[in-house]
Protein backbone atom coordinates (compact mmCIF):
# COMPACT_ATOMS: atom_id res chain seq x y z
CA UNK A 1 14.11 11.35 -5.35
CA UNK A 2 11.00 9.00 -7.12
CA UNK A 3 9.05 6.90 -4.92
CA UNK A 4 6.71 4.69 -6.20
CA UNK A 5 4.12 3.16 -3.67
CA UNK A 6 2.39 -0.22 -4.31
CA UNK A 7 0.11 -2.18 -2.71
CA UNK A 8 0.58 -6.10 -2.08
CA UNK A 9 -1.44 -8.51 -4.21
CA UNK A 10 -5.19 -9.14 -3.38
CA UNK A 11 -5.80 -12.00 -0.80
CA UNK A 12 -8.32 -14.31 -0.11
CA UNK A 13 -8.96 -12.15 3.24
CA UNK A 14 -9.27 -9.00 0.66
CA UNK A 15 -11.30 -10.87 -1.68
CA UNK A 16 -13.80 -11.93 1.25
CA UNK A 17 -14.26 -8.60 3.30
CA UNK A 18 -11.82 -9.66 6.33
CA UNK A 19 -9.67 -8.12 8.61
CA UNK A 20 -6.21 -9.42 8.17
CA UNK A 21 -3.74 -10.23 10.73
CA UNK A 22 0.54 -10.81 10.50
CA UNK A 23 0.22 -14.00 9.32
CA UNK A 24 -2.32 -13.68 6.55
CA UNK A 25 -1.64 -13.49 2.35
CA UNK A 26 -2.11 -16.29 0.47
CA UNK A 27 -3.01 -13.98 -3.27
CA UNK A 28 -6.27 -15.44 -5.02
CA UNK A 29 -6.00 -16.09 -8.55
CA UNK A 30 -6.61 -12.40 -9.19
CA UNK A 31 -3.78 -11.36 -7.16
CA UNK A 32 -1.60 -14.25 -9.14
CA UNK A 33 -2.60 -12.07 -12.12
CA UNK A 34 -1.52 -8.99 -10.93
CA UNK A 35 1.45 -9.58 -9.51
CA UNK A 36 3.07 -10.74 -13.26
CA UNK A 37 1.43 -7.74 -14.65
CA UNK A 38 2.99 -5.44 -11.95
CA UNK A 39 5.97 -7.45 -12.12
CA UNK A 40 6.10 -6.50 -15.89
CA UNK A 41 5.72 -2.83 -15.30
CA UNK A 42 8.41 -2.11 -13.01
CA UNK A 43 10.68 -3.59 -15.55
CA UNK A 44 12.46 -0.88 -16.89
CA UNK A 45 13.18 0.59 -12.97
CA UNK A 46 16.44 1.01 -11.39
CA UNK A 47 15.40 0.98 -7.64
CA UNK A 48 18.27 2.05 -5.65
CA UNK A 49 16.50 0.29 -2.32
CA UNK A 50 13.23 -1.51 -2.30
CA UNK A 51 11.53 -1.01 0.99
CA UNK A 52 8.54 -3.86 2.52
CA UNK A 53 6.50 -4.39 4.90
CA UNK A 54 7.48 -7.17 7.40
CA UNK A 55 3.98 -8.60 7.18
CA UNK A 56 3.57 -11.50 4.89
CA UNK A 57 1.29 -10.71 2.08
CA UNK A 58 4.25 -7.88 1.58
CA UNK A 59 6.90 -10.35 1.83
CA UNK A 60 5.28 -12.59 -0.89
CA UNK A 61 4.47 -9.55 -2.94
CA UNK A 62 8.38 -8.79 -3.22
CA UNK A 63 9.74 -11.78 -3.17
CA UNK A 64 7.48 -12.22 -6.34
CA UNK A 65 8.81 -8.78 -8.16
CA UNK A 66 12.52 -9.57 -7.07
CA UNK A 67 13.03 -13.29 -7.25
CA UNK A 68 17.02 -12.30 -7.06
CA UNK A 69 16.77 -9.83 -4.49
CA UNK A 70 18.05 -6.37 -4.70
CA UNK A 71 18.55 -4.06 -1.60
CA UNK A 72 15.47 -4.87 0.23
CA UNK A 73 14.46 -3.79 3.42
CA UNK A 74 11.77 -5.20 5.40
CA UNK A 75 10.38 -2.35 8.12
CA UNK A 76 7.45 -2.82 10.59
CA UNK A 77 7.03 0.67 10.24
CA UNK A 78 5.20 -0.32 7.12
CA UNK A 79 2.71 -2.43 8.64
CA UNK A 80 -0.74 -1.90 7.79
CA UNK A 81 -3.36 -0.59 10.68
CA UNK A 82 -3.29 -3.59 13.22
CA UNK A 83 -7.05 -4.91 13.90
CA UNK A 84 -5.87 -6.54 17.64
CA UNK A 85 -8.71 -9.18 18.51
CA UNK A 86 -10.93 -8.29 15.25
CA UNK A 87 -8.53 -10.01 12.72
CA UNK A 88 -10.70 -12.24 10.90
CA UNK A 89 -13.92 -10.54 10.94
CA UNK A 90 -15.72 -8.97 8.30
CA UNK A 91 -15.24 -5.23 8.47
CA UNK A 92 -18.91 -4.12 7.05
CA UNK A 93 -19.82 -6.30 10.26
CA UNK A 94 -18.05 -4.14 12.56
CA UNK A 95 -19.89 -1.08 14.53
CA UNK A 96 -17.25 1.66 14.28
CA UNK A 97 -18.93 4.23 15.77
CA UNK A 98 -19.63 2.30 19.03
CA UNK A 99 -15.75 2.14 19.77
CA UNK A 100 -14.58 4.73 22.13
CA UNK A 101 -12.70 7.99 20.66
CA UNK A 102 -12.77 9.65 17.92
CA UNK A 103 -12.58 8.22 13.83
CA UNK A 104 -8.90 9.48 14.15
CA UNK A 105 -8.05 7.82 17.65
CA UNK A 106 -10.53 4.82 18.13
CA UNK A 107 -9.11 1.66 18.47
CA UNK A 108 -10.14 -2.05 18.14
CA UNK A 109 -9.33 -4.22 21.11
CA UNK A 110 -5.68 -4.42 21.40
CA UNK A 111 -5.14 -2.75 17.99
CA UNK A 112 -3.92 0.55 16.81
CA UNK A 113 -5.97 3.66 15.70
CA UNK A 114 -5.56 5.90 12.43
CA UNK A 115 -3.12 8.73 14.92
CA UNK A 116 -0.77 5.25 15.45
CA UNK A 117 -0.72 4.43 11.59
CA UNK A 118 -0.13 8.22 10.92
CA UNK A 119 2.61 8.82 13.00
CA UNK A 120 4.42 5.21 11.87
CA UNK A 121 3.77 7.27 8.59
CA UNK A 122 5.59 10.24 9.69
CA UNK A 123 8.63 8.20 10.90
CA UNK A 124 8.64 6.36 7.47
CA UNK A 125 9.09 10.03 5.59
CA UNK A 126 11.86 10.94 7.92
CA UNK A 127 13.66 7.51 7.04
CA UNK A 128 12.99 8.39 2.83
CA UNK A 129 13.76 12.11 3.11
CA UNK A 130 17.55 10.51 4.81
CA UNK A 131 18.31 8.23 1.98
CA UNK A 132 20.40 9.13 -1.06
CA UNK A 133 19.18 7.40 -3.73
CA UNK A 134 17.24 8.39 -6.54
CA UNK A 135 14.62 6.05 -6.94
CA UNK A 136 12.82 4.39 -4.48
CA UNK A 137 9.77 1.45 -4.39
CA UNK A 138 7.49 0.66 -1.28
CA UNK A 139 5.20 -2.22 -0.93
CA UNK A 140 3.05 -1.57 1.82
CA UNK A 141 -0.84 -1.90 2.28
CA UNK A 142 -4.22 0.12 1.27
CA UNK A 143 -4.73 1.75 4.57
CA UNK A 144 -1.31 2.31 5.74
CA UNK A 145 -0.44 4.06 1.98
CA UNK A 146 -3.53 6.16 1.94
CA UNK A 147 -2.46 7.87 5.33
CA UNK A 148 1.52 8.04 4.39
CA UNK A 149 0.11 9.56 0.67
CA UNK A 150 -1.96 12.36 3.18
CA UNK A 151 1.10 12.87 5.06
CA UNK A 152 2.90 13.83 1.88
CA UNK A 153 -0.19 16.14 0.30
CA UNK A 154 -0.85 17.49 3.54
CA UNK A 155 -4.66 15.88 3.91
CA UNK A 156 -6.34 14.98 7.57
CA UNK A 157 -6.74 11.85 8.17
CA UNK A 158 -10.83 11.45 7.54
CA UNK A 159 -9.66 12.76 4.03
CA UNK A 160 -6.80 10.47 3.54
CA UNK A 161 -9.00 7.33 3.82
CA UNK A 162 -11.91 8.52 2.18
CA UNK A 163 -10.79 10.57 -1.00
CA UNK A 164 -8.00 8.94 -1.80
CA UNK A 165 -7.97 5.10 -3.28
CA UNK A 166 -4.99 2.87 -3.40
CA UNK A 167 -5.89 -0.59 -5.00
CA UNK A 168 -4.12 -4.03 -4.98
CA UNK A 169 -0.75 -3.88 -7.20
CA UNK A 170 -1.66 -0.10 -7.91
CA UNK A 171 1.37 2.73 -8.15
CA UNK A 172 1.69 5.81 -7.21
CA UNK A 173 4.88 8.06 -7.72
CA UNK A 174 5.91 10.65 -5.50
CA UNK A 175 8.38 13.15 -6.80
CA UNK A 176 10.61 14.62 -3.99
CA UNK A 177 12.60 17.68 -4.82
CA UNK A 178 15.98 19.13 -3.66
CA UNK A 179 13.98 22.79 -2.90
CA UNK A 180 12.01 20.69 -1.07
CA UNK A 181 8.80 20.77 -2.73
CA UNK A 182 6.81 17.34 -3.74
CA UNK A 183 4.97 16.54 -7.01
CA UNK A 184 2.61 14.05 -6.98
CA UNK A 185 3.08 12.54 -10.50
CA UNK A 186 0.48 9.30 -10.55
CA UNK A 187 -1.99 8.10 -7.87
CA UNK A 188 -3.70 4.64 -7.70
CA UNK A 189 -2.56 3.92 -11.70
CA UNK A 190 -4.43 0.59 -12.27
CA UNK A 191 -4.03 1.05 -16.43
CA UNK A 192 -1.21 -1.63 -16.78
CA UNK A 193 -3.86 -4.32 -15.01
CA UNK A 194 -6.59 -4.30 -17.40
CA UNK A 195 -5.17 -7.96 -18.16
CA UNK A 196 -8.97 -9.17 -19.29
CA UNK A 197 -9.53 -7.11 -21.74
CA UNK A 198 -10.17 -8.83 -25.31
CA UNK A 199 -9.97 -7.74 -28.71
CA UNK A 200 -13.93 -7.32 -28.84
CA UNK A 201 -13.92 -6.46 -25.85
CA UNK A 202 -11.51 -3.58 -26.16
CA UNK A 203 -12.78 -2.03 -29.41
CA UNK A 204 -14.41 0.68 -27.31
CA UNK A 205 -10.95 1.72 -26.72
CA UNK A 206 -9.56 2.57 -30.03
């Protein structure tokens, strides 16, 4: 089984530093841009079941990729990390380290904590490793994909946030075998989004 992770678009909430909540998404005019280049990539797929997140910046994301709807499945297992009262703060304004706990199991004010996110993770593998089909897409969110990714490489979670980087409308494919082994076979590829790039611009590149 292939499964290819993406991220949802960027938002005006990404774009300024802020904490999202359910009910934010609206994609800036970068995230406009990437969604038609993403859209363009995944082209050539066969996805035997598209699964979401329930939260809307997902929902817009593939609604956007599949206008006409294939088998899609919306899960709040997929949601990202929920920032309880904080939603709508700027994150680099936050003190982390004064919250009680642990970087694992702190917690903002009526939120969730990295151990929640993980094991929503771990339910989400058991849910893949059940299905049948042979390829797979997910469009979920940075945080919540950096963790699931650790699950599947076997990472803690202090590594899973901090090594690894999963950017807006970025894929990463995750080869699951019948022995039971996993390949990871691309991780945060970004290539297909270098949609500024002009002929002087790009001469570097030949």
């Amino acid at each position: 089984m292939k499964v290819i992770l993406t991220r949802h678009a960027q938002t005006k909430e990404n774009e300024n530093g802020l904490l999202q909540g359910p009910t934010t998404g609206d994609f800036t005019a970068e995230g406009e841009k990437q969604l038609k280049l993403l859209a363009k990539r995944l082209k050539p797929f066969k996805f035997g079941v598209v699964y979401s997140s329930d939260l809307k910046r997902c929902v817009k994301t593939t609604e956007y990729l599949f206008p006409k709807a294939p088998k899609i499945k919306l899960l709040p297992t997929l949601r990202e990390k929920n920032n309880g009262e904080f939603v709508g703060r700027r994150a680099r304004d936050i003190d982390w380290d004064s919250l009680p706990g642990t970087f694992e199991s702190r917690r903002l004010p009526d939120g969730e904590s990295l151990e929640d996110v993980r094991r929503r993770g771990c339910e989400f593998l058991n849910i893949l490793k059940k299905g049948k089909v042979e390829t797979v897409l997910v469009v979920g969110h940075g945080a919540f994909l950096k963790v699931f990714v650790g699950i599947v490489l076997g990472l803690d979670l202090r590594r899973s946030i901090f090594s690894l980087q999963i950017d807006h409308c970025s894929l990463t494919t995750v080869e699951f075998n019948d022995d039971g082994t996993v390949k990871l076979v691309s991780l945060n590829d970004t290539g297909y989004l270098l949609h500024n790039i002009n002929k002087e611009s790009a001469k570097w590149l030949e």
